[in-house]
N, C-alpha and C. Protein backbone atom coordinates (compact mmCIF):
# COMPACT_ATOMS: atom_id res chain seq x y z
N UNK A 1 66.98 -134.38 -44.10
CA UNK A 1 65.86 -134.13 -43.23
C UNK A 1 65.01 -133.04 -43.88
N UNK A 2 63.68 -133.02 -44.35
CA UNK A 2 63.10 -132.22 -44.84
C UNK A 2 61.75 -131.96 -43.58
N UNK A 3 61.08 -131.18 -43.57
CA UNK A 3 60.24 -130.55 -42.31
C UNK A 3 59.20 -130.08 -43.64
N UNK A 4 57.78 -130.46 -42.80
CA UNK A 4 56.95 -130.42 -43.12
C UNK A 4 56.08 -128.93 -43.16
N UNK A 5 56.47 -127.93 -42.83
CA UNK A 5 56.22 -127.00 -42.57
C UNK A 5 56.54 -126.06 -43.71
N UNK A 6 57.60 -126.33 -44.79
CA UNK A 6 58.18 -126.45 -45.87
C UNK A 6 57.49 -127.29 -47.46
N UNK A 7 56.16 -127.21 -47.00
CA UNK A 7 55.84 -128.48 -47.96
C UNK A 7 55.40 -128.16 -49.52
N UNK A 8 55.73 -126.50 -49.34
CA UNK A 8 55.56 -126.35 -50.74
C UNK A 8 57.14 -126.26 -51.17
N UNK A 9 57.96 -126.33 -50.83
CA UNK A 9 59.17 -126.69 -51.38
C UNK A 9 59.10 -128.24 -51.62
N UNK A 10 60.32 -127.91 -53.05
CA UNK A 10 60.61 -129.69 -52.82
C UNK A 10 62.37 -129.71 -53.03
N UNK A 11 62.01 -130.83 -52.11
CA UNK A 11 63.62 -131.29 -51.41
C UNK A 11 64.71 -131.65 -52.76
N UNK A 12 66.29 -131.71 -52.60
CA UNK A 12 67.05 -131.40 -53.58
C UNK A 12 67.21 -132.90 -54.14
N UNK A 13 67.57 -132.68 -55.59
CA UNK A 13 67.18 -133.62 -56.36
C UNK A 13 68.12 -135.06 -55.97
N UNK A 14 68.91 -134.77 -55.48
CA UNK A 14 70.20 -135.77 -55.44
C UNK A 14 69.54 -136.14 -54.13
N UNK A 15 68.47 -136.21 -53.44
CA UNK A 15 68.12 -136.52 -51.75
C UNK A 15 67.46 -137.97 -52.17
N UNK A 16 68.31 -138.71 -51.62
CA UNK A 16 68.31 -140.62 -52.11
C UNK A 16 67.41 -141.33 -50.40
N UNK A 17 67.75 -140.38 -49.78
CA UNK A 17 66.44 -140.83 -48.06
C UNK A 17 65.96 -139.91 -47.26
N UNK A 18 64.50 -139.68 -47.39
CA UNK A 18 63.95 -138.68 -46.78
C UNK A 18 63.67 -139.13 -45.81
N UNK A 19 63.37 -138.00 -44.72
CA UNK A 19 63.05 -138.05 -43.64
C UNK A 19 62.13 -136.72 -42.71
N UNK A 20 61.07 -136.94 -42.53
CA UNK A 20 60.46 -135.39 -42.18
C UNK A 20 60.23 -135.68 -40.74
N UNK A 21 60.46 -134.19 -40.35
CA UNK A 21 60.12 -133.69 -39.47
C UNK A 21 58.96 -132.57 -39.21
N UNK A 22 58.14 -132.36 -37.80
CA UNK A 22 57.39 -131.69 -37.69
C UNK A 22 57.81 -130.12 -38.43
N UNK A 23 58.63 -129.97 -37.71
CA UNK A 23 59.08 -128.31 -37.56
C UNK A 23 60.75 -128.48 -37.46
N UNK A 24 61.49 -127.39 -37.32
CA UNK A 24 62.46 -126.66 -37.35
C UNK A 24 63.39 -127.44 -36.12
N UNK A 25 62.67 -127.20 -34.88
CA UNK A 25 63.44 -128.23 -33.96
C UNK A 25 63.98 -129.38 -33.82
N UNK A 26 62.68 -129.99 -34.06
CA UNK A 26 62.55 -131.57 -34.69
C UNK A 26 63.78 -131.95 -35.58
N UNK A 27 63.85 -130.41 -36.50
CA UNK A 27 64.43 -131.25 -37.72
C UNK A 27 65.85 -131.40 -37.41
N UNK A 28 66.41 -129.90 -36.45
CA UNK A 28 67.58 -129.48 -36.17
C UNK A 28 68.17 -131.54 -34.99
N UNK A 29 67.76 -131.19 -34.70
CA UNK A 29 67.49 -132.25 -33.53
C UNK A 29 67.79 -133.89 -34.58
N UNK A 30 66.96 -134.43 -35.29
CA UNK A 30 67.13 -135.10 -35.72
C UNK A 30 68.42 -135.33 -36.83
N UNK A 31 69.44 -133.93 -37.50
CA UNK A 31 70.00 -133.87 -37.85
C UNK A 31 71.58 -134.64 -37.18
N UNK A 32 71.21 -133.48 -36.12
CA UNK A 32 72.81 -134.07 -34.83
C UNK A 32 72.34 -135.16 -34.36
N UNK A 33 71.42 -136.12 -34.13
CA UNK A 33 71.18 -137.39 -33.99
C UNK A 33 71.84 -138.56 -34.59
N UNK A 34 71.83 -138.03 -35.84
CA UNK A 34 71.66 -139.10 -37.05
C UNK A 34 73.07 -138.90 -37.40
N UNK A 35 73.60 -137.84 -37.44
CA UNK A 35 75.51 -137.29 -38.15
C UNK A 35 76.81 -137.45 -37.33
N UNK A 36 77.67 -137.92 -37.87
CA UNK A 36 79.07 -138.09 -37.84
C UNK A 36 79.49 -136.89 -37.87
N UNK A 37 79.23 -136.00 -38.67
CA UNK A 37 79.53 -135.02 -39.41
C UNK A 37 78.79 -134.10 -39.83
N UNK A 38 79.32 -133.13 -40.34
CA UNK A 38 77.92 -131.93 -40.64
C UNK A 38 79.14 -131.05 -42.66
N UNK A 39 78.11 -131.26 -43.05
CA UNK A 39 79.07 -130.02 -44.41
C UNK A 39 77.67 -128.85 -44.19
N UNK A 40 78.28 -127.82 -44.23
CA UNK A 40 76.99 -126.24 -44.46
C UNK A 40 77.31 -126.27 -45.70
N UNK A 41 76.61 -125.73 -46.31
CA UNK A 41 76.67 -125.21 -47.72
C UNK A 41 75.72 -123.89 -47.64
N UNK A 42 76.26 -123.00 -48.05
CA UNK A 42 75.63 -121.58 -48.57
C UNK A 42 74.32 -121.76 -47.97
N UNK A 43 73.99 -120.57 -47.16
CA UNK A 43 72.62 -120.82 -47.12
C UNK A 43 71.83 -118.89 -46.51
N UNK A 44 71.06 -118.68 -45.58
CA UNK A 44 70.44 -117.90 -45.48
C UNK A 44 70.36 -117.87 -44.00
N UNK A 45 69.69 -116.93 -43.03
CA UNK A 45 69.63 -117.02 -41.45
C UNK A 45 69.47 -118.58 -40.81
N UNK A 46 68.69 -119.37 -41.65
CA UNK A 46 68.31 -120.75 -40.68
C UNK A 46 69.73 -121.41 -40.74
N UNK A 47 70.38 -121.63 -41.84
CA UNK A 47 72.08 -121.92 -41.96
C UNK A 47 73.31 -121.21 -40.83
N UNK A 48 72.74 -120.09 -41.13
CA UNK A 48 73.73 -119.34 -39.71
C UNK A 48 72.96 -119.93 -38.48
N UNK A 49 71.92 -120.39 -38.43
CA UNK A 49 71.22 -121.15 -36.82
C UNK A 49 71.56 -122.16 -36.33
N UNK A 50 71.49 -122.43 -37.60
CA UNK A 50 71.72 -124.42 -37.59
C UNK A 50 73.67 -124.60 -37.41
N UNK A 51 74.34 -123.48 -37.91
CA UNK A 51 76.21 -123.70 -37.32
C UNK A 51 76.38 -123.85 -36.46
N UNK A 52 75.49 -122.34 -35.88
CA UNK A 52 75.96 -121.99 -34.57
C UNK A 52 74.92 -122.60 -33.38
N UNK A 53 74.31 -123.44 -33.95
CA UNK A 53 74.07 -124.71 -32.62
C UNK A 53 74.93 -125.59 -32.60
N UNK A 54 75.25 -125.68 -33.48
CA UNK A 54 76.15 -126.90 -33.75
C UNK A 54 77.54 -126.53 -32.72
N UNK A 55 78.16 -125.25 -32.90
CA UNK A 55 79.06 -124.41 -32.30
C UNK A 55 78.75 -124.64 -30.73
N UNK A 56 77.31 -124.25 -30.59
CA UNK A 56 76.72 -124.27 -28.22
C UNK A 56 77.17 -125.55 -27.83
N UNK A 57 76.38 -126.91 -29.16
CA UNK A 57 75.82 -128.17 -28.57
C UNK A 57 77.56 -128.61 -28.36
N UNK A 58 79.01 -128.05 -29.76
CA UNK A 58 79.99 -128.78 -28.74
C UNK A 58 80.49 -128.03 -28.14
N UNK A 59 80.57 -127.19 -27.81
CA UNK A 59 80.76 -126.05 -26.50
C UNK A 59 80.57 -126.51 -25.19
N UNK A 60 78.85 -126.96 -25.12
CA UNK A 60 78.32 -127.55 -23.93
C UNK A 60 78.49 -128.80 -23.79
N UNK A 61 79.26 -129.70 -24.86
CA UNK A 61 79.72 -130.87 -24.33
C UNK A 61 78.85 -132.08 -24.71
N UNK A 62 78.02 -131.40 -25.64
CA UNK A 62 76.77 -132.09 -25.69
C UNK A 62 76.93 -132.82 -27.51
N UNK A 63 77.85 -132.47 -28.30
CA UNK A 63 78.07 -132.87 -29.68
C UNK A 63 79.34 -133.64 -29.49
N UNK A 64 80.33 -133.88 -29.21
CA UNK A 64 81.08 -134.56 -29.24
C UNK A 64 82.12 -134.18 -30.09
N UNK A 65 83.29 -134.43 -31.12
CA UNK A 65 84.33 -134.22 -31.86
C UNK A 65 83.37 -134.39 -32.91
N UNK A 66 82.49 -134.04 -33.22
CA UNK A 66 82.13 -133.98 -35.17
C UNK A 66 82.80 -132.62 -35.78
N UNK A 67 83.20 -133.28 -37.13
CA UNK A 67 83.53 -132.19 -38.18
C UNK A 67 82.43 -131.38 -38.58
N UNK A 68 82.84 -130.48 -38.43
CA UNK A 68 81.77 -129.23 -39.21
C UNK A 68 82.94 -128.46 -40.19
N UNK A 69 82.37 -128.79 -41.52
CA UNK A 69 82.88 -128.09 -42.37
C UNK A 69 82.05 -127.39 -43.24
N UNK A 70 82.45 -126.32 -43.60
CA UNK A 70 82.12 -124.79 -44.53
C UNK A 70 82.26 -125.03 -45.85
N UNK A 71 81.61 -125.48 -46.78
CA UNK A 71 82.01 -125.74 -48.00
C UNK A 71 81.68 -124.49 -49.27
N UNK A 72 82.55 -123.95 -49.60
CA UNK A 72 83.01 -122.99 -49.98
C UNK A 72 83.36 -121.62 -49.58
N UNK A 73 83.92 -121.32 -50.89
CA UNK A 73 84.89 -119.74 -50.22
C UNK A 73 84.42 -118.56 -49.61
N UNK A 74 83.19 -118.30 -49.64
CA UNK A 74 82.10 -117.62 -49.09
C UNK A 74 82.31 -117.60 -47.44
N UNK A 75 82.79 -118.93 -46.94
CA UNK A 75 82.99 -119.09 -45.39
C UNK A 75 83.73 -118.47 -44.89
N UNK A 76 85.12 -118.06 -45.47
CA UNK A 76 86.42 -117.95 -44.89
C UNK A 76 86.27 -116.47 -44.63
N UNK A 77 85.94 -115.47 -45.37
CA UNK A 77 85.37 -114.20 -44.69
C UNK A 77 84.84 -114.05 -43.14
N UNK A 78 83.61 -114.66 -43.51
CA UNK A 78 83.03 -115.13 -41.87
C UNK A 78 83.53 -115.16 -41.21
N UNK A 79 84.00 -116.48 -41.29
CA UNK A 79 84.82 -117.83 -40.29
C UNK A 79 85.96 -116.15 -39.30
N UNK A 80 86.64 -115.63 -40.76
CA UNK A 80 87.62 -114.66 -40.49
C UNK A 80 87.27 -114.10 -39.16
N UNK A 81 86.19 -113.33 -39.35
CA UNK A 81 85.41 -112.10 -38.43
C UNK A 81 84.87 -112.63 -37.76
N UNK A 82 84.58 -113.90 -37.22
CA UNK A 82 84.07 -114.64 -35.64
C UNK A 82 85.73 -114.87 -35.29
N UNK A 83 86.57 -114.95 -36.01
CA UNK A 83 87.94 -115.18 -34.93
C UNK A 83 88.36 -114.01 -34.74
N UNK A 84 88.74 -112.80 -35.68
CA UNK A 84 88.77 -111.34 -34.70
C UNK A 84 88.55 -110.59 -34.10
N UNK A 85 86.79 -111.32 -34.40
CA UNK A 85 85.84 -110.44 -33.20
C UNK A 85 85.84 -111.39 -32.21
N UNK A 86 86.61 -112.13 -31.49
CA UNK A 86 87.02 -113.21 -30.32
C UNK A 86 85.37 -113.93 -30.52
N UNK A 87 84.40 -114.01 -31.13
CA UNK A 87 82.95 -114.78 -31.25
C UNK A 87 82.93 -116.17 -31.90
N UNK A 88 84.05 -117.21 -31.63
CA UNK A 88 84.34 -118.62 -31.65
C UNK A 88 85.18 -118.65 -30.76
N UNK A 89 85.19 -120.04 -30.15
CA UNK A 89 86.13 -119.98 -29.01
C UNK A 89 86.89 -121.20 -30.28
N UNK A 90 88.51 -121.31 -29.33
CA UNK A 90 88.92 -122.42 -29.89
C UNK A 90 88.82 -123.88 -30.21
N UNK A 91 88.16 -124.62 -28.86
CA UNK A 91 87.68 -125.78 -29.50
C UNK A 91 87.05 -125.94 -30.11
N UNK A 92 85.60 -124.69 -30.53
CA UNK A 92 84.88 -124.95 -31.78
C UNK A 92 85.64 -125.14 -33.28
N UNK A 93 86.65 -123.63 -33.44
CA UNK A 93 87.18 -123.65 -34.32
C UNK A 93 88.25 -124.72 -34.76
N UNK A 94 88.66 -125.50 -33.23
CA UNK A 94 89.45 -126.66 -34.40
C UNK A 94 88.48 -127.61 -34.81
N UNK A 95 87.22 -128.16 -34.84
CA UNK A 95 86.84 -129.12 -35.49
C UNK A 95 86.11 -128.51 -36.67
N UNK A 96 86.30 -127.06 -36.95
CA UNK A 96 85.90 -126.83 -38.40
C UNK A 96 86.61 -126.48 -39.39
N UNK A 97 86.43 -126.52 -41.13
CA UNK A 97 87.17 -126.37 -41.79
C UNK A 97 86.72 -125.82 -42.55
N UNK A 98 86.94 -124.85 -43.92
CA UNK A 98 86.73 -124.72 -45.03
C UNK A 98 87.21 -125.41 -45.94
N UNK A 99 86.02 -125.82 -46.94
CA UNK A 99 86.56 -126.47 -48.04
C UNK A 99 85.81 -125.82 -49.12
N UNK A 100 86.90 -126.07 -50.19
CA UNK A 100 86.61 -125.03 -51.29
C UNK A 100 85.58 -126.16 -51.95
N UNK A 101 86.19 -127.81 -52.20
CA UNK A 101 85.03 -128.64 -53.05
C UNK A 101 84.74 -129.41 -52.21
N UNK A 102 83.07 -130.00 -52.75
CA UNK A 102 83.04 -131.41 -52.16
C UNK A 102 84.01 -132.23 -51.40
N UNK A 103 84.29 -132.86 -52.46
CA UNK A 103 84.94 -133.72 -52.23
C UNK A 103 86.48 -133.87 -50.87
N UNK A 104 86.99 -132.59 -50.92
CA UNK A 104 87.79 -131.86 -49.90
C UNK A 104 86.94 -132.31 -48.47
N UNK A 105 85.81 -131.94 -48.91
CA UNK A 105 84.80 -131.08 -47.18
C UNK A 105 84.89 -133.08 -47.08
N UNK A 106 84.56 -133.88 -48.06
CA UNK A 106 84.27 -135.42 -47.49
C UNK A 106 85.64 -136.12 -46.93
N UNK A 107 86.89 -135.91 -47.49
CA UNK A 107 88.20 -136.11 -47.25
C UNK A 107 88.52 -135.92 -45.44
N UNK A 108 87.70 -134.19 -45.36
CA UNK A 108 88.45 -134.21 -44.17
C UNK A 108 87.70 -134.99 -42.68
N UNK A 109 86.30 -134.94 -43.42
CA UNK A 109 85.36 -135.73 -42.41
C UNK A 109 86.06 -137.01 -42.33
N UNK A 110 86.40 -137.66 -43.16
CA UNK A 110 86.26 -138.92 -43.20
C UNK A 110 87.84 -139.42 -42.39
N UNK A 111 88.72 -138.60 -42.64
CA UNK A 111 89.79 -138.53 -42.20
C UNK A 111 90.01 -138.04 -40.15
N UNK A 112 88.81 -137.54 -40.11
CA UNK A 112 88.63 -137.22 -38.60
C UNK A 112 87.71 -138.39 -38.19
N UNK A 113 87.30 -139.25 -38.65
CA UNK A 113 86.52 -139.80 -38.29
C UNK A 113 87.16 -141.20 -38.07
N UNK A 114 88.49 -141.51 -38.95
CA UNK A 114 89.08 -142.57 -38.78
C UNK A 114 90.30 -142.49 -38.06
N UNK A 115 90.49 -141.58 -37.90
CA UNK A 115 91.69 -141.03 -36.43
C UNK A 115 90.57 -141.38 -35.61
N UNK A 116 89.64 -141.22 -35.60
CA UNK A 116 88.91 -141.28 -33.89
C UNK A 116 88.46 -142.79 -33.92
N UNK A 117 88.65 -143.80 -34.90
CA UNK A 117 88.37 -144.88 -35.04
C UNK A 117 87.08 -145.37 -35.51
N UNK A 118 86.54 -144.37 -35.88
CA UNK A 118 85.30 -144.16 -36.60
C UNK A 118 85.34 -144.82 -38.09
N UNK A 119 84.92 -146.01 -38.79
CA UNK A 119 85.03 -145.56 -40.38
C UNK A 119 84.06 -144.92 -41.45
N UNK A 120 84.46 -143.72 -41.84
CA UNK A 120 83.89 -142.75 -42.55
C UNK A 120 83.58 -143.47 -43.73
N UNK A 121 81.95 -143.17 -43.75
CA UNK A 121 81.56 -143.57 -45.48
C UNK A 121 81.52 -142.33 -46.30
């Protein structure tokens, strides 16, 4: 999902179907629409926005069992200090994971997704 508001950036090279959105909402919005699943990768304040909606929307009942996984080691610090500072509750934290590679973060999606009878591409 790339947002138009952004348009002097250009989107990452490996991006095989675009899709724009107005703005930020739009885009957030059209993301959990469209996903099974979610991987973060490293990012900056809009990345910490975009988790921790992800975190309200299944909180409030409103996302369902998707995987949200943390892909790389950078997370587990974090992740650490929202569970000792009690600032994740538990059902968020079981549907997320850290993964150190790719390929890991796709394993475990795909593997939650076919327990739930889902088949993961």
């Amino acid at each position: 999902m790339t947002c138009s508001i952004f348009a002097a950036r250009k989107p990452n090279a490996y991006l095989r179907d675009a899709h724009e959105t107005d703005d930020l909402i739009g885009r957030m919005a059209e993301l959990v629409r469209r996903s099974d699943g979610f991987v973060v990768l490293h990012g900056k304040s809009g990345t910490l926005a975009e988790l921790t909606l992800l975190w309200a929307l299944h909180r409030a009942g409103s996302l369902g069992p998707r995987p949200v996984v943390l892909l790389g080691a950078a997370w587990r610090p974090f992740l650490h200090h929202l569970v000792k500072g009690n600032m994740i509750e538990g059902d968020e934290l079981a549907i997320t994971r850290v993964a150190d590679e790719p390929e890991e973060a796709v394993g475990w999606i795909d593997t939650l997704l076919c327990a739930e009878g889902r088949r993961g591409e």
